[in-house]
C-alpha atoms as a PDB file:
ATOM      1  CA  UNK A   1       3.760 -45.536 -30.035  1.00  0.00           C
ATOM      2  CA  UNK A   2       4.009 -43.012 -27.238  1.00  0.00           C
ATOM      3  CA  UNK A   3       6.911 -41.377 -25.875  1.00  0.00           C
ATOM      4  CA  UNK A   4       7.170 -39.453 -22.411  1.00  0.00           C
ATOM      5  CA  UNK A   5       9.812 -37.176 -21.525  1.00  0.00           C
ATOM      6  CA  UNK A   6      10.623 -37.444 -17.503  1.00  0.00           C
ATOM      7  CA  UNK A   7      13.042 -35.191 -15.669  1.00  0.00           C
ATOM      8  CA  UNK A   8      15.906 -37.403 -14.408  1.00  0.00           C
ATOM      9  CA  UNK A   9      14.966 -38.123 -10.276  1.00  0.00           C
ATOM     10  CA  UNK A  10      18.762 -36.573  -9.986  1.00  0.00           C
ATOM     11  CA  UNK A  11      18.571 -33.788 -11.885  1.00  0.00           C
ATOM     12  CA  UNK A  12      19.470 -30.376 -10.146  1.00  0.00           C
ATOM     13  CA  UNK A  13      16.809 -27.373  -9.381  1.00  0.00           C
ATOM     14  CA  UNK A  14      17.016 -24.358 -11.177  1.00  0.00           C
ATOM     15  CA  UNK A  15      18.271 -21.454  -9.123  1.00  0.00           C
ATOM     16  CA  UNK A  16      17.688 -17.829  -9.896  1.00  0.00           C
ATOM     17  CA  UNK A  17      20.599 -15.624  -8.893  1.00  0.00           C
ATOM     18  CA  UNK A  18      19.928 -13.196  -6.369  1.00  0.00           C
ATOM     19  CA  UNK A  19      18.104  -9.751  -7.286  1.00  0.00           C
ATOM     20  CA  UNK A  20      19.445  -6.536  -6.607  1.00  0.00           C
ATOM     21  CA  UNK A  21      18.034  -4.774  -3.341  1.00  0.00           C
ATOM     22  CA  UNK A  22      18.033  -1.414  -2.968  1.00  0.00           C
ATOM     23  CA  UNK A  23      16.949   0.822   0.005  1.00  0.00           C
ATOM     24  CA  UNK A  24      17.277   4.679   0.398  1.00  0.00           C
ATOM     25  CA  UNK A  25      17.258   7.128   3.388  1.00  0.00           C
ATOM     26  CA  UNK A  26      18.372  10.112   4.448  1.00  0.00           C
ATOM     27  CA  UNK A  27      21.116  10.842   6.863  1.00  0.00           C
ATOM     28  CA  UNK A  28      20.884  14.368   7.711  1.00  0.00           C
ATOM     29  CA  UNK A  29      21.297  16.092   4.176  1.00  0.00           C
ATOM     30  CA  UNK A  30      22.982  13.112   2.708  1.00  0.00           C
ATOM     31  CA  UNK A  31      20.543  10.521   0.742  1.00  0.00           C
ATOM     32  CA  UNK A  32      21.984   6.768   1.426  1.00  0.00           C
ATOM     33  CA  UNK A  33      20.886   4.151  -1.059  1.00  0.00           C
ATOM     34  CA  UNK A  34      22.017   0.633   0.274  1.00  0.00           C
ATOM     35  CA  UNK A  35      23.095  -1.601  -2.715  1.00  0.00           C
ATOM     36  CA  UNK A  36      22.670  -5.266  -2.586  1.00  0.00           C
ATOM     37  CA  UNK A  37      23.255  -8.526  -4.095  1.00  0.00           C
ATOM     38  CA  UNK A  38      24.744  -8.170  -7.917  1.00  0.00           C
ATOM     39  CA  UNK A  39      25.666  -5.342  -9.774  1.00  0.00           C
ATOM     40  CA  UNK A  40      25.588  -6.393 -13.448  1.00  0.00           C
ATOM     41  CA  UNK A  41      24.162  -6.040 -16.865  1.00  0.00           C
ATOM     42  CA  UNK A  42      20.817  -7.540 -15.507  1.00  0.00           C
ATOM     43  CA  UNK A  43      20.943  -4.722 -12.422  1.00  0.00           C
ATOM     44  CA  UNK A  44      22.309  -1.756 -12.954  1.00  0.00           C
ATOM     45  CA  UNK A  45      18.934  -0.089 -14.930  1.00  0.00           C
ATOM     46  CA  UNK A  46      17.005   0.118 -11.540  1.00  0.00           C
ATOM     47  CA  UNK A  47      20.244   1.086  -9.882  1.00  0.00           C
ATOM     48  CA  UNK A  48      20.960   4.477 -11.971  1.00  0.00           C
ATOM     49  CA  UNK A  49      16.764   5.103 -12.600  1.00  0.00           C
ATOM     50  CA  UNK A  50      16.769   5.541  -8.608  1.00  0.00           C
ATOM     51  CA  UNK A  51      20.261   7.699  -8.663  1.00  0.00           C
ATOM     52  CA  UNK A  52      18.058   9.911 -11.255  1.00  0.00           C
ATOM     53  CA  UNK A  53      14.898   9.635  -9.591  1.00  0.00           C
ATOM     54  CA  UNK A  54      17.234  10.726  -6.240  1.00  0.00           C
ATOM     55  CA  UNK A  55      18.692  13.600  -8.293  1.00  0.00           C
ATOM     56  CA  UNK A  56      16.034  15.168  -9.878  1.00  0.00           C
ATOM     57  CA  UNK A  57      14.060  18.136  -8.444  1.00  0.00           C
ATOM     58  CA  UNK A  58      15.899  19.150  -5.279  1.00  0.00           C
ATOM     59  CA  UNK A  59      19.329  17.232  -5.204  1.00  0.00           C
ATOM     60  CA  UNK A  60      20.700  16.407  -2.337  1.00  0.00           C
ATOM     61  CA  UNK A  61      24.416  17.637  -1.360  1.00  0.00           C
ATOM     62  CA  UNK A  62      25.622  14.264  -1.094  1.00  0.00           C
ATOM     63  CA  UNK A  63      24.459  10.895  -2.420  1.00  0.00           C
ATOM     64  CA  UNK A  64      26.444   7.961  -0.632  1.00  0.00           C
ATOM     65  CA  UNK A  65      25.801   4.499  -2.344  1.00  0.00           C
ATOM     66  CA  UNK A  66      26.403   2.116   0.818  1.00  0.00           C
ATOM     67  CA  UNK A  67      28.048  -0.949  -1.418  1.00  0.00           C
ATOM     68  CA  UNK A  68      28.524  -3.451   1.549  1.00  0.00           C
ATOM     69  CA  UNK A  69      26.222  -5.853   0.409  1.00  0.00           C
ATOM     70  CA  UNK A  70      27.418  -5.941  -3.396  1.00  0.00           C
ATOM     71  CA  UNK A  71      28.309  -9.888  -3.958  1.00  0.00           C
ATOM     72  CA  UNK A  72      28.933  -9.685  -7.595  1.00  0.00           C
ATOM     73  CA  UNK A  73      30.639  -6.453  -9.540  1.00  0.00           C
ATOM     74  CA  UNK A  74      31.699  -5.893 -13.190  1.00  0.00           C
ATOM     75  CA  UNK A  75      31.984  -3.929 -15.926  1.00  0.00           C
ATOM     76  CA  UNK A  76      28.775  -2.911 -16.144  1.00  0.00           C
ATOM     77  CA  UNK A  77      28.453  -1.791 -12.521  1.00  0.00           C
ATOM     78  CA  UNK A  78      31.884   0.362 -13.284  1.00  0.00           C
ATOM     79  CA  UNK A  79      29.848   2.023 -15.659  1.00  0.00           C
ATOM     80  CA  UNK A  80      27.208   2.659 -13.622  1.00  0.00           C
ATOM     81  CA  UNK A  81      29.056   4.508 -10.989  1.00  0.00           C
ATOM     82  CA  UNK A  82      30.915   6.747 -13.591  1.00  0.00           C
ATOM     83  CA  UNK A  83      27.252   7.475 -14.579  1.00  0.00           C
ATOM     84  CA  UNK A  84      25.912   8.266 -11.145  1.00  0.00           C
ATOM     85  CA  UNK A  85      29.058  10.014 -10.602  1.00  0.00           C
ATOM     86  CA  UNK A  86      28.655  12.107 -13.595  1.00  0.00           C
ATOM     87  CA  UNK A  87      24.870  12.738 -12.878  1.00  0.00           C
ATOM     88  CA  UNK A  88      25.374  13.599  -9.361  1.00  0.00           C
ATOM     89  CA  UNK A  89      28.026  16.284 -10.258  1.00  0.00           C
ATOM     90  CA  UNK A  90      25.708  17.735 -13.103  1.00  0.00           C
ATOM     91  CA  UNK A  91      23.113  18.154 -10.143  1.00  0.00           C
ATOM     92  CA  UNK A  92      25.576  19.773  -8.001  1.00  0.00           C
ATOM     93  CA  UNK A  93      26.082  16.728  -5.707  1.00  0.00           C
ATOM     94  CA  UNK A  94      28.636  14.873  -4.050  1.00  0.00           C
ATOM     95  CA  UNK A  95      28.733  11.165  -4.708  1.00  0.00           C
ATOM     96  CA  UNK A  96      30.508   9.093  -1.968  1.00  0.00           C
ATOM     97  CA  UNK A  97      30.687   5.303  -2.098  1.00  0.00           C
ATOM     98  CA  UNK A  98      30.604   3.934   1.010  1.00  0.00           C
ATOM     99  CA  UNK A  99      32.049   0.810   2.289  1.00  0.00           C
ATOM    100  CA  UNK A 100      32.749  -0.821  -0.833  1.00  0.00           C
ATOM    101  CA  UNK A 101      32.892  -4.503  -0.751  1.00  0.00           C
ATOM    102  CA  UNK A 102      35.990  -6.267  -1.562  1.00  0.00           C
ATOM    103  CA  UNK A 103      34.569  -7.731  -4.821  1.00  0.00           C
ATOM    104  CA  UNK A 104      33.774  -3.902  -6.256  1.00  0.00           C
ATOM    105  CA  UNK A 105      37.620  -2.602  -4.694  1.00  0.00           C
ATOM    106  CA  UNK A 106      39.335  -4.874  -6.788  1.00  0.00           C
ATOM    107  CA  UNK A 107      37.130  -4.191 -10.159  1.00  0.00           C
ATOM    108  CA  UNK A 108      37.835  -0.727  -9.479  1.00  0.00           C
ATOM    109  CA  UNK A 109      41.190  -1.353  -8.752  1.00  0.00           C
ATOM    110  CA  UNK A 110      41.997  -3.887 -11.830  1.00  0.00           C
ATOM    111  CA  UNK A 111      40.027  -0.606 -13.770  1.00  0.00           C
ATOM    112  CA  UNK A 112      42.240   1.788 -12.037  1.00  0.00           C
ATOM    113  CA  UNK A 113      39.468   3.869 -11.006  1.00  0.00           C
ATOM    114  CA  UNK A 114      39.906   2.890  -7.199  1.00  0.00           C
ATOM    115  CA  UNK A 115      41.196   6.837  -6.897  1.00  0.00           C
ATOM    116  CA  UNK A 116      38.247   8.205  -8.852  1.00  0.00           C
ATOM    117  CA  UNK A 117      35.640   7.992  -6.248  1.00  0.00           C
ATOM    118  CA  UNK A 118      35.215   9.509  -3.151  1.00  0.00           C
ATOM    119  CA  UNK A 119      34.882   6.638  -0.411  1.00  0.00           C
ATOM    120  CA  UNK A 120      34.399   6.239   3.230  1.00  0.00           C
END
């Protein structure tokens, strides 16, 4: 006797959540990195390796993180930013968080850290 296993005709694709983008560019003597998609346990690595990378050598005076396009925040990406903000300052460096989207304003703000950054 044979058996054989078939997916059920109804049976819903598998979706990968999105990936984290992230761009950089300068803006005069500011470095910009534009942050998108998810900021989580599964994305932050890559997002502080390119705030070091950013920060080593010659540091720029201020590092803005554009978070616009962030669709998903949590604890993990409040971590991250108290580590970039830490690093930046040991480099001698501004960091500025621009545009936050609403999703990271309230983690910060549930957090209470909504007064610890510099925004714009």
């Amino acid at each position: 006797m044979s058996v054989h296993h078939a997916q059920h005709p109804a049976a819903p694709a598998i979706t990968r959540p999105p990936i984290l983008s992230l761009t950089w560019a300068r803006e005069g003597p500011a470095v910009v990195v534009q942050v998108g998609g998810p900021v989580d346990m599964a994305t932050v690595d890559p997002l502080v390796r390119l705030v070091d990378r950013l920060l080593s050598g010659h540091a720029p005076p201020v590092l803005v993180l554009d978070l616009s396009g962030v669709s998903f925040f949590c604890a993990a990406g409040v971590n991250a930013l108290l580590t970039a903000r830490g690093r930046a300052g040991s480099a001698g460096c501004t960091l500025v968080l621009r545009r936050p989207s609403r999703i990271t304003v309230a983690v910060l703000d549930i957090v209470g850290l909504t007064d610890e950054f510099t925004t714009e």
